[in-house]
C-alpha atoms as a PDB file:
ATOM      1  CA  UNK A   1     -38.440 -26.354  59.285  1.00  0.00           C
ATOM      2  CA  UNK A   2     -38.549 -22.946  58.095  1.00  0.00           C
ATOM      3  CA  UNK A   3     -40.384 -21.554  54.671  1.00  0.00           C
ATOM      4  CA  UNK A   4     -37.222 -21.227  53.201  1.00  0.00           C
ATOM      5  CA  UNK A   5     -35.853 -24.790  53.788  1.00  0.00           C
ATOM      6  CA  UNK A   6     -39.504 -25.947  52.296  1.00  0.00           C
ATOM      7  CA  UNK A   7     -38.875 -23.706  49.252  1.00  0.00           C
ATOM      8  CA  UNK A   8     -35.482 -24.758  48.211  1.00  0.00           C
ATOM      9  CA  UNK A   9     -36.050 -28.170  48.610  1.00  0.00           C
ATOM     10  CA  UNK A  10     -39.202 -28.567  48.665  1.00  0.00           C
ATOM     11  CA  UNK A  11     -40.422 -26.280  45.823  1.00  0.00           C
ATOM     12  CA  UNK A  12     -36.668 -25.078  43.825  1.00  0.00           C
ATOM     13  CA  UNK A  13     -35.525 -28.852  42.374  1.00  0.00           C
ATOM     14  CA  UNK A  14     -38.997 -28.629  40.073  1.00  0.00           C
ATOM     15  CA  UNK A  15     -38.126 -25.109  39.184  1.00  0.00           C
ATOM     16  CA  UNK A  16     -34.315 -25.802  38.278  1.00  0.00           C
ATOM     17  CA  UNK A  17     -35.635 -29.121  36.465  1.00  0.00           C
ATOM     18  CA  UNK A  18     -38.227 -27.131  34.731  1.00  0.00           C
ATOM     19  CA  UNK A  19     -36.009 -24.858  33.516  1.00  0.00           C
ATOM     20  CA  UNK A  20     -33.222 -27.042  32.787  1.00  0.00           C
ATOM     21  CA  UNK A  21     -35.434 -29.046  30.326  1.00  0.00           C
ATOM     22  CA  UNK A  22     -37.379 -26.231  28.705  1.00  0.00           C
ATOM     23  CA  UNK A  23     -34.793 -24.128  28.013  1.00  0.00           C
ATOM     24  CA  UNK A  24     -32.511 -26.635  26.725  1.00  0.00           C
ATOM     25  CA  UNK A  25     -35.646 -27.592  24.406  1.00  0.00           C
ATOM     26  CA  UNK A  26     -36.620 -23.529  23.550  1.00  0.00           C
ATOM     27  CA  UNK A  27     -32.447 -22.766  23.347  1.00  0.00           C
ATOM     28  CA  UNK A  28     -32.042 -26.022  20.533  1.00  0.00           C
ATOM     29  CA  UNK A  29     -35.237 -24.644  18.418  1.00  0.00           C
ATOM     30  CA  UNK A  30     -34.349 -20.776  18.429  1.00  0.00           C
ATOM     31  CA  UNK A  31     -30.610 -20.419  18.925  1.00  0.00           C
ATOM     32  CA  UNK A  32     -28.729 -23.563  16.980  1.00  0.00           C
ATOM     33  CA  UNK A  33     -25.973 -21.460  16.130  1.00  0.00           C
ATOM     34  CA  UNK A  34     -24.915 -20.446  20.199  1.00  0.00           C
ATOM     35  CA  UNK A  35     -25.022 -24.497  20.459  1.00  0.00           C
ATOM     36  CA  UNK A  36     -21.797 -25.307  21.025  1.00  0.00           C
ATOM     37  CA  UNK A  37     -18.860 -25.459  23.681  1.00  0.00           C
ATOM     38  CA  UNK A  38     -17.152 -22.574  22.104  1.00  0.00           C
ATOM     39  CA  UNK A  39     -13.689 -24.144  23.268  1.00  0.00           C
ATOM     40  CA  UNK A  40     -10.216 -21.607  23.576  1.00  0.00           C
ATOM     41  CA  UNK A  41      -8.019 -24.672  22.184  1.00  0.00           C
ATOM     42  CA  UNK A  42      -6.924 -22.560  19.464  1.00  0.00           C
ATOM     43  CA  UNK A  43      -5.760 -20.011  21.852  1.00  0.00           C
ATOM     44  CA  UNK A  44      -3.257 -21.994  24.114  1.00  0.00           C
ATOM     45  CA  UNK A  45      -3.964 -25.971  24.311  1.00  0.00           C
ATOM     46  CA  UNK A  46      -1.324 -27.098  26.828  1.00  0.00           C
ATOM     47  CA  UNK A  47      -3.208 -26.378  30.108  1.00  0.00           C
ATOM     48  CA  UNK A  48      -6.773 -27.252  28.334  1.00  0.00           C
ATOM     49  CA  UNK A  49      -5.626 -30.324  27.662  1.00  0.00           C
ATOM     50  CA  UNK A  50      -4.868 -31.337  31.420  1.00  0.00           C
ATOM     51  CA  UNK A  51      -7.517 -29.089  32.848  1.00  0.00           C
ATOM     52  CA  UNK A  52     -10.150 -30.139  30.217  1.00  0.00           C
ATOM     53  CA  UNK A  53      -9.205 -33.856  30.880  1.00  0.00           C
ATOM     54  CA  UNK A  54      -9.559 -33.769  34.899  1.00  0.00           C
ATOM     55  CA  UNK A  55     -12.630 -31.686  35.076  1.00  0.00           C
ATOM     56  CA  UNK A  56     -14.738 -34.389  32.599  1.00  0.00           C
ATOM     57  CA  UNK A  57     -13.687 -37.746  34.450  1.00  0.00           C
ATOM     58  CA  UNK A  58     -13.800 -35.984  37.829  1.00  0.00           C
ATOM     59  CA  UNK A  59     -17.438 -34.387  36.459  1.00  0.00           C
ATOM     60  CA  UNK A  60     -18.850 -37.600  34.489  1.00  0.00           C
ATOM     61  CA  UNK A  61     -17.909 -40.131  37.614  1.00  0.00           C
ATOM     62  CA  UNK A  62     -20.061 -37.877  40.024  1.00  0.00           C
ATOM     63  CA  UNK A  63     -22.404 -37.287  38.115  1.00  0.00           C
ATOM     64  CA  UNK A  64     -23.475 -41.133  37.036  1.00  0.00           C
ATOM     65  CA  UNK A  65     -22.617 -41.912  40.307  1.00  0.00           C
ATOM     66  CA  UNK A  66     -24.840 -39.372  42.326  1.00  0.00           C
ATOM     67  CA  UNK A  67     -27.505 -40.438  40.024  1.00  0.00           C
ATOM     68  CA  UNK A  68     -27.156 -43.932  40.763  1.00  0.00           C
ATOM     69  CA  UNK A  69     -26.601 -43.767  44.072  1.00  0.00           C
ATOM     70  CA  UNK A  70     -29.196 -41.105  45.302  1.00  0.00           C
ATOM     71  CA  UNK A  71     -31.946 -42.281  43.223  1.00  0.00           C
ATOM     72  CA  UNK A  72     -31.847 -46.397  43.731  1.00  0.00           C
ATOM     73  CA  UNK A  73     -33.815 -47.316  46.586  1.00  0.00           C
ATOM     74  CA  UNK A  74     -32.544 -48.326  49.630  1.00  0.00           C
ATOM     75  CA  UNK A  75     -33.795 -52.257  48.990  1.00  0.00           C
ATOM     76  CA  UNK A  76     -32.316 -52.907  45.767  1.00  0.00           C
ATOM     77  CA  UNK A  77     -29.327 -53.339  47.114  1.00  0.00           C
ATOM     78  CA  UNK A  78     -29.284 -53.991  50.309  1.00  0.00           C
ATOM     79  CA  UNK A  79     -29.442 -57.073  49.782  1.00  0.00           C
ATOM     80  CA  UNK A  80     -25.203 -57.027  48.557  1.00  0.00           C
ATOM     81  CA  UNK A  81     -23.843 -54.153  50.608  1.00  0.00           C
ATOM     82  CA  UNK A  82     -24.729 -52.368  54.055  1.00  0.00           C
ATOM     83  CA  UNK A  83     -25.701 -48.651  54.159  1.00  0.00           C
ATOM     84  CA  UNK A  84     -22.849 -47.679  55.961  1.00  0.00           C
ATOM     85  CA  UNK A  85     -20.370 -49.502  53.431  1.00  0.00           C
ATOM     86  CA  UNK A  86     -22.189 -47.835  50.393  1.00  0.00           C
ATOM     87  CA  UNK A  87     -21.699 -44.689  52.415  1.00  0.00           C
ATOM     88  CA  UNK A  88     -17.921 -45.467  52.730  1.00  0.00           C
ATOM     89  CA  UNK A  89     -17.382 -46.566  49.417  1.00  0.00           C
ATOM     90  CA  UNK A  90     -19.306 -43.476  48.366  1.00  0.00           C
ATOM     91  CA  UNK A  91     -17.046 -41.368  50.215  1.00  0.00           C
ATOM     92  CA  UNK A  92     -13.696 -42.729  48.685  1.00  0.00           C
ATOM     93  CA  UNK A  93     -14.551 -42.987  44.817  1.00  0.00           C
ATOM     94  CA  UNK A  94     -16.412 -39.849  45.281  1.00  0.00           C
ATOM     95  CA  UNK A  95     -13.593 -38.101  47.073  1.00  0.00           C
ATOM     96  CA  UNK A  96     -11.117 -39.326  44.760  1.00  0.00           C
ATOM     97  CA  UNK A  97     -12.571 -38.318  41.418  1.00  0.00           C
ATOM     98  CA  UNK A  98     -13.978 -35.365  43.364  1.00  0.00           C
ATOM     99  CA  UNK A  99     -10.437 -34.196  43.590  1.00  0.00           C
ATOM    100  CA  UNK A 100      -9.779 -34.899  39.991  1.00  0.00           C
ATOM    101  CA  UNK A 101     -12.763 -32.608  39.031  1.00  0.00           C
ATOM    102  CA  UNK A 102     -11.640 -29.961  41.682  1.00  0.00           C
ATOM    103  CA  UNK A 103      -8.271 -30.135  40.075  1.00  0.00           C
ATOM    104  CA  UNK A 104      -9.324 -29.618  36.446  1.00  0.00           C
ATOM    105  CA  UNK A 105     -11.785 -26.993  37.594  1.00  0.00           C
ATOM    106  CA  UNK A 106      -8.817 -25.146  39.148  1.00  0.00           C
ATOM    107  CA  UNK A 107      -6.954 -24.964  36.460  1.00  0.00           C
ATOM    108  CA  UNK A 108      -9.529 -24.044  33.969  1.00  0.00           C
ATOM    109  CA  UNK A 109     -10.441 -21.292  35.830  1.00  0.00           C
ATOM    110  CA  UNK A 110      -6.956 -20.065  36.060  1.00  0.00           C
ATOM    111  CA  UNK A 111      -6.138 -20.439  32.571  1.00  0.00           C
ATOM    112  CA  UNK A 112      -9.406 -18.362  31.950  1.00  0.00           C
ATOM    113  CA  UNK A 113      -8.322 -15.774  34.380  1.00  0.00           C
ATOM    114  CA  UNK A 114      -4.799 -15.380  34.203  1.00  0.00           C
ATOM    115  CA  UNK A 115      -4.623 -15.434  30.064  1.00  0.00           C
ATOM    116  CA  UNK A 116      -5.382 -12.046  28.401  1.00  0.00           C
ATOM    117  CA  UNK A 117      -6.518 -13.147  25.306  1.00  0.00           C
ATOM    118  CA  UNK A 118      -8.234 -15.837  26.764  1.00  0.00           C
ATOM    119  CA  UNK A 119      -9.757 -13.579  29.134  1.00  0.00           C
ATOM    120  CA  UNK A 120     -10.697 -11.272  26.444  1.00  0.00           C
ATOM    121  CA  UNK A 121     -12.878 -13.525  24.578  1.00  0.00           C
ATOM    122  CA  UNK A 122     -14.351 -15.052  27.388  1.00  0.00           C
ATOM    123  CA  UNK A 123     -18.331 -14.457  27.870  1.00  0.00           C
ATOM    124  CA  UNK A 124     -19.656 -13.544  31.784  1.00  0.00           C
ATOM    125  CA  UNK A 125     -21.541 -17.029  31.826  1.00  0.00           C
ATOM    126  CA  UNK A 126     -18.305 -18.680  31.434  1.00  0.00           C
ATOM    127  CA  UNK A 127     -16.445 -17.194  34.308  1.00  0.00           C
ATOM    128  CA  UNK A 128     -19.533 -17.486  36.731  1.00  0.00           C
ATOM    129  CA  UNK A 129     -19.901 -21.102  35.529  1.00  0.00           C
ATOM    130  CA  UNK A 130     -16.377 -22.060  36.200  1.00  0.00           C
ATOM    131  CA  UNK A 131     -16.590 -20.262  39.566  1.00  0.00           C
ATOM    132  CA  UNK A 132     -19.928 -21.627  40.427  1.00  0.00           C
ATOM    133  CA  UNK A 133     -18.401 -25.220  39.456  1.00  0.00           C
ATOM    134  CA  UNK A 134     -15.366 -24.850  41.595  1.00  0.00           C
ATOM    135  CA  UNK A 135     -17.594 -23.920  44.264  1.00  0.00           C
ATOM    136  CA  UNK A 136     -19.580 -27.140  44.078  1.00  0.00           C
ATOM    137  CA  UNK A 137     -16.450 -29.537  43.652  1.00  0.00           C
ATOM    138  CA  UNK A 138     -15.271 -27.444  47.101  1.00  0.00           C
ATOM    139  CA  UNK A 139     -18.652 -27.988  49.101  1.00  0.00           C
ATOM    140  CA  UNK A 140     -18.827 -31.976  47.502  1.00  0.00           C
ATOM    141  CA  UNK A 141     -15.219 -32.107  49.124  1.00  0.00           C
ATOM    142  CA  UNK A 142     -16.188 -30.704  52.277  1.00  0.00           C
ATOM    143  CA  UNK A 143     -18.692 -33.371  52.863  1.00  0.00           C
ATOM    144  CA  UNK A 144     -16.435 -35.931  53.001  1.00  0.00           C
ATOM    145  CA  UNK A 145     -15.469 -35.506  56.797  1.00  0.00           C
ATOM    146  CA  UNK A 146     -18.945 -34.797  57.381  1.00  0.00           C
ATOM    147  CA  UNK A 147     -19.709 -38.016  56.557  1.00  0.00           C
ATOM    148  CA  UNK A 148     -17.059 -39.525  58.213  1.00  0.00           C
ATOM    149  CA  UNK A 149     -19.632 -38.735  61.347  1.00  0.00           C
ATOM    150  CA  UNK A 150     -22.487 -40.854  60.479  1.00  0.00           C
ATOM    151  CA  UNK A 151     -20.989 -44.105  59.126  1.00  0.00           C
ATOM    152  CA  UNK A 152     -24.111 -45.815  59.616  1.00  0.00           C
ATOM    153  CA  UNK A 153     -25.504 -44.832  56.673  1.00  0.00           C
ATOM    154  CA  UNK A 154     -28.137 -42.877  58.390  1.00  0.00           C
ATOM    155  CA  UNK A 155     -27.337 -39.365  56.619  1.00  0.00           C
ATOM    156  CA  UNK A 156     -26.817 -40.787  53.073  1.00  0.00           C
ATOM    157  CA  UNK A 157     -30.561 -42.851  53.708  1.00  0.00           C
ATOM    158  CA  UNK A 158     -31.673 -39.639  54.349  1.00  0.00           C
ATOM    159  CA  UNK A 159     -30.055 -37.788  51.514  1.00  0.00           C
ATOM    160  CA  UNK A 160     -31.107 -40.356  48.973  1.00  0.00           C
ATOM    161  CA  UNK A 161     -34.872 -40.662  50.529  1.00  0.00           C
ATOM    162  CA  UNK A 162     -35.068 -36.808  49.814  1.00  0.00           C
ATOM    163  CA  UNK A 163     -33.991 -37.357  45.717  1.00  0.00           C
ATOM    164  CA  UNK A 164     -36.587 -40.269  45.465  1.00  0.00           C
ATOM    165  CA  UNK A 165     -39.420 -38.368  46.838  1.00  0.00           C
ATOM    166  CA  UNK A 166     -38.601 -35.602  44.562  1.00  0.00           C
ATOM    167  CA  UNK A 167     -38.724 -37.124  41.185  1.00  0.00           C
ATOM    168  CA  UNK A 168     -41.702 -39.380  42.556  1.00  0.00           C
ATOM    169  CA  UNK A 169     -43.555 -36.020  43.465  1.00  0.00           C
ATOM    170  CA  UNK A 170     -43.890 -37.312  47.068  1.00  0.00           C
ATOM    171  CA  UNK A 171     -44.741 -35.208  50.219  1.00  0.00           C
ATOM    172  CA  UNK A 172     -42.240 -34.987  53.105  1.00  0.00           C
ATOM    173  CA  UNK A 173     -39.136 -34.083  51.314  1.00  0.00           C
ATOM    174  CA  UNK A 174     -38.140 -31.291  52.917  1.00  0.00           C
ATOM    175  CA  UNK A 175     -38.491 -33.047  56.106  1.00  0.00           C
ATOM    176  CA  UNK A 176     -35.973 -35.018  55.580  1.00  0.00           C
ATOM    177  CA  UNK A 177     -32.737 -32.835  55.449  1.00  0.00           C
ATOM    178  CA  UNK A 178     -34.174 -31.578  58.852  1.00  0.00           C
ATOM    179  CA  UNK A 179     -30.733 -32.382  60.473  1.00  0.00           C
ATOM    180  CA  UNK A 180     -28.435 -31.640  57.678  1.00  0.00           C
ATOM    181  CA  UNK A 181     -25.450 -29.735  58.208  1.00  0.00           C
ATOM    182  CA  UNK A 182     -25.320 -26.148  56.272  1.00  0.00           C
ATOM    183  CA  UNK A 183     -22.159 -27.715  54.120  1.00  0.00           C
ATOM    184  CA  UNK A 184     -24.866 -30.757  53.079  1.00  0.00           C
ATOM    185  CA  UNK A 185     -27.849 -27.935  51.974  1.00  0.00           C
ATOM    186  CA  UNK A 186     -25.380 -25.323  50.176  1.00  0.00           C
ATOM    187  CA  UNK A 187     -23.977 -28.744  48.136  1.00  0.00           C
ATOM    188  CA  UNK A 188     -27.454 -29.234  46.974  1.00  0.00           C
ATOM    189  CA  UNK A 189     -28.802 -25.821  46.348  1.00  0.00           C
ATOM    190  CA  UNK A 190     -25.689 -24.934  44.384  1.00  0.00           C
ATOM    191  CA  UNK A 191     -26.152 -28.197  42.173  1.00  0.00           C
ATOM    192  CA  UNK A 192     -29.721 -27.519  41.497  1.00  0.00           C
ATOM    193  CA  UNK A 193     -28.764 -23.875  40.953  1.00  0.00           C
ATOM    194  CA  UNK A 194     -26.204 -25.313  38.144  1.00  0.00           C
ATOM    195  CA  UNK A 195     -29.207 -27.469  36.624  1.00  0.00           C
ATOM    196  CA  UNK A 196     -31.240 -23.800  36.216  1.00  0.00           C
ATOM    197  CA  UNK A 197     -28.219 -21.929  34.511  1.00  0.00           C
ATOM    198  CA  UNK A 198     -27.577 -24.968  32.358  1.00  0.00           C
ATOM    199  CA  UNK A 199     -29.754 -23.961  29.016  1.00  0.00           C
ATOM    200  CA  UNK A 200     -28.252 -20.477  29.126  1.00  0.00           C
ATOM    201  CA  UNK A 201     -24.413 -21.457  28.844  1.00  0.00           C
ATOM    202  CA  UNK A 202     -22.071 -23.522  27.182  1.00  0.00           C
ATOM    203  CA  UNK A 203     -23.322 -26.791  29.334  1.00  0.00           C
ATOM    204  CA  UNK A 204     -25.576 -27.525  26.511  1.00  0.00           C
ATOM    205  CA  UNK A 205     -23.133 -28.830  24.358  1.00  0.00           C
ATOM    206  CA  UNK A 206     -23.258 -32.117  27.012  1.00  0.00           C
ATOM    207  CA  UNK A 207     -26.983 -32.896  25.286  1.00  0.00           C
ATOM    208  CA  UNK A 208     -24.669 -33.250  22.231  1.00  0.00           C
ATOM    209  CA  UNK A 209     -22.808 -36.045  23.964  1.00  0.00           C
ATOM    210  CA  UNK A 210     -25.926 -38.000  23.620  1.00  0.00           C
ATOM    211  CA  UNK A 211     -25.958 -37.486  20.166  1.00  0.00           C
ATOM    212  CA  UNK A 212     -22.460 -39.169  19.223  1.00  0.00           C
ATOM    213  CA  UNK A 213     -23.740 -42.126  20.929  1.00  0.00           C
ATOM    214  CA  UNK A 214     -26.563 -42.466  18.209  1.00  0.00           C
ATOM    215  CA  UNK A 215     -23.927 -41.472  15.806  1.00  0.00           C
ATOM    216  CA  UNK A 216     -21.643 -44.011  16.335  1.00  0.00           C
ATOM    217  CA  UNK A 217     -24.707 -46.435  16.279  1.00  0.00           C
ATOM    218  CA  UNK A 218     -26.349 -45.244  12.541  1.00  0.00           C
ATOM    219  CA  UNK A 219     -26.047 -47.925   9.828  1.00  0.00           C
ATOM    220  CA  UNK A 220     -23.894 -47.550   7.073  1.00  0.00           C
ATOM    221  CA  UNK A 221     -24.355 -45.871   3.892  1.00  0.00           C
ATOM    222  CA  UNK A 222     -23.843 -46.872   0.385  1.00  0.00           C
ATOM    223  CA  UNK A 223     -21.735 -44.535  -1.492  1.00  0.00           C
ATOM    224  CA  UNK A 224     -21.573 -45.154  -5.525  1.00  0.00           C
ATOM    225  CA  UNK A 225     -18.752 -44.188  -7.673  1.00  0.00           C
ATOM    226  CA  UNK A 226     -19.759 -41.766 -11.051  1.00  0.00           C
ATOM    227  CA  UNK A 227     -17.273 -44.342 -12.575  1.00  0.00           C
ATOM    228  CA  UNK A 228     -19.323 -46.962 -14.878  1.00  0.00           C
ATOM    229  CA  UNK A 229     -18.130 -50.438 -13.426  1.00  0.00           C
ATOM    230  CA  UNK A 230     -17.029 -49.430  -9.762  1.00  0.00           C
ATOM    231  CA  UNK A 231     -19.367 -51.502  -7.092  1.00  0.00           C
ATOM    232  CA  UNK A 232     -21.136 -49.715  -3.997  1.00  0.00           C
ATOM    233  CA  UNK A 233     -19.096 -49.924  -1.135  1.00  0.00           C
ATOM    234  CA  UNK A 234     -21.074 -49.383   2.332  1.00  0.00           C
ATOM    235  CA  UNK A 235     -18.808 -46.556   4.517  1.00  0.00           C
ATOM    236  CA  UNK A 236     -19.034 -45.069   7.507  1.00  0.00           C
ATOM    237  CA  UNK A 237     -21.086 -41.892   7.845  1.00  0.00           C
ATOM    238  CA  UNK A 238     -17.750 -40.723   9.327  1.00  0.00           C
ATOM    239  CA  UNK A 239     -15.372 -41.538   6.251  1.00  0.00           C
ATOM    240  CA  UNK A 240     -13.306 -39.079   4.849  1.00  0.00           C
ATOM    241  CA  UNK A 241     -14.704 -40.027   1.096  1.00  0.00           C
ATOM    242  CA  UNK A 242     -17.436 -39.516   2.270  1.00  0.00           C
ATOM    243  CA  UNK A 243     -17.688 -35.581   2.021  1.00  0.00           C
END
């Protein structure tokens, strides 16, 4: 393999990780107030809402399930389902929400684009994240018949073996996507790429999503009236009389 095939995925995942997790950390201690989604609803809704809606299950799905499925060894389940049917199954669900995300992407980027005051308050990060998104949805896509060519299971083995030996800091990596197409590479490099961008543009706001979970999760509060006679009630964190 050449030096740049070792470098990109060999040496590039721990720089985009790196980065991702640094400057999400250095972004939430210096520069709260940019924290945010900074969503256009306000400015037209109707396509948002569609757009908006498609992109996050299309995103979400592919995202748990690349996670899952590149990163659980090969013997876990192996056990309950062939390579080659994981690979199949793989293709489908991913294919399907894959076009949902691909969809949504579309028209978000449109909407961007094609509305002047929309356009006008736009920053640069979020057209070239919206591009760089529906580039990735387009390459995940174009997999798909790709894969249809080694139903085996042999390239997904492969493809997983090569996310496990990266976050276990193992050797060989590289090695491993000897024999992947260009379509398989670009995929990858543009995902990690999306990983090093992350702390510098509205992605953030998904480390926020974490947050509501421990929201909806903290114990109640006991709220007491001024009035002489009225007994505690415990509310929500979230109740209107609460504020």
């Amino acid at each position: 393999m050449s030096y740049l095939d070792h470098f990109l995925f060999g040496y590039y995942p721990y720089i985009a990780l790196t980065v991702f997790l640094l400057g999400s950390l250095i972004r939430f201690d210096r520069d709260q107030y940019t924290w945010k989604s900074d969503s256009s609803q306000l400015l037209r809704a109707g396509q948002l809402r569609w757009g908006s809606n498609l992109f996050h299950i299309g995103i979400l799905f592919l995202f748990f399930g690349h996670t899952v499925g590149m990163l659980t060894p090969h013997f876990v389940y192996e056990p309950f389902i062939s390579a080659g049917a994981k690979q199949l199954l793989a293709m489908v669900s991913g294919g399907l929400f894959g076009l949902f995300g691909f969809v949504g992407v579309t028209m978000l980027l449109h909407r961007r684009l094609s509305d002047p005051r929309i356009r006008a308050t736009s920053k640069t990060s979020d057209i070239v994240l919206l591009v760089l998104l529906w580039l990735q949805f387009a390459l995940g896509l174009s997999t798909i018949p790709l894969s249809a060519q080694h139903l085996d299971g042999s390239m997904m083995l492969k493809l997983s073996e090569w996310a496990q030996r990266i976050v276990t800091f193992r050797a060989g990596a590289p090695e491993l996507l000897a024999d992947a197409g260009w379509v398989f590479k670009s995929h990858m490099f543009l995902g990690m790429t999306i990983f090093l961008i992350f702390p510098f543009t509205r992605l953030v706001h998904v480390w926020s999503g974490f947050g509501t979970l421990a929201y909806v999760f903290r114990p109640y509060q006991v709220v007491r009236s001024r009035r002489v006679g009225m007994t505690p009630r415990p509310v929500s964190v979230a109740d209107p009389m609460n504020h």
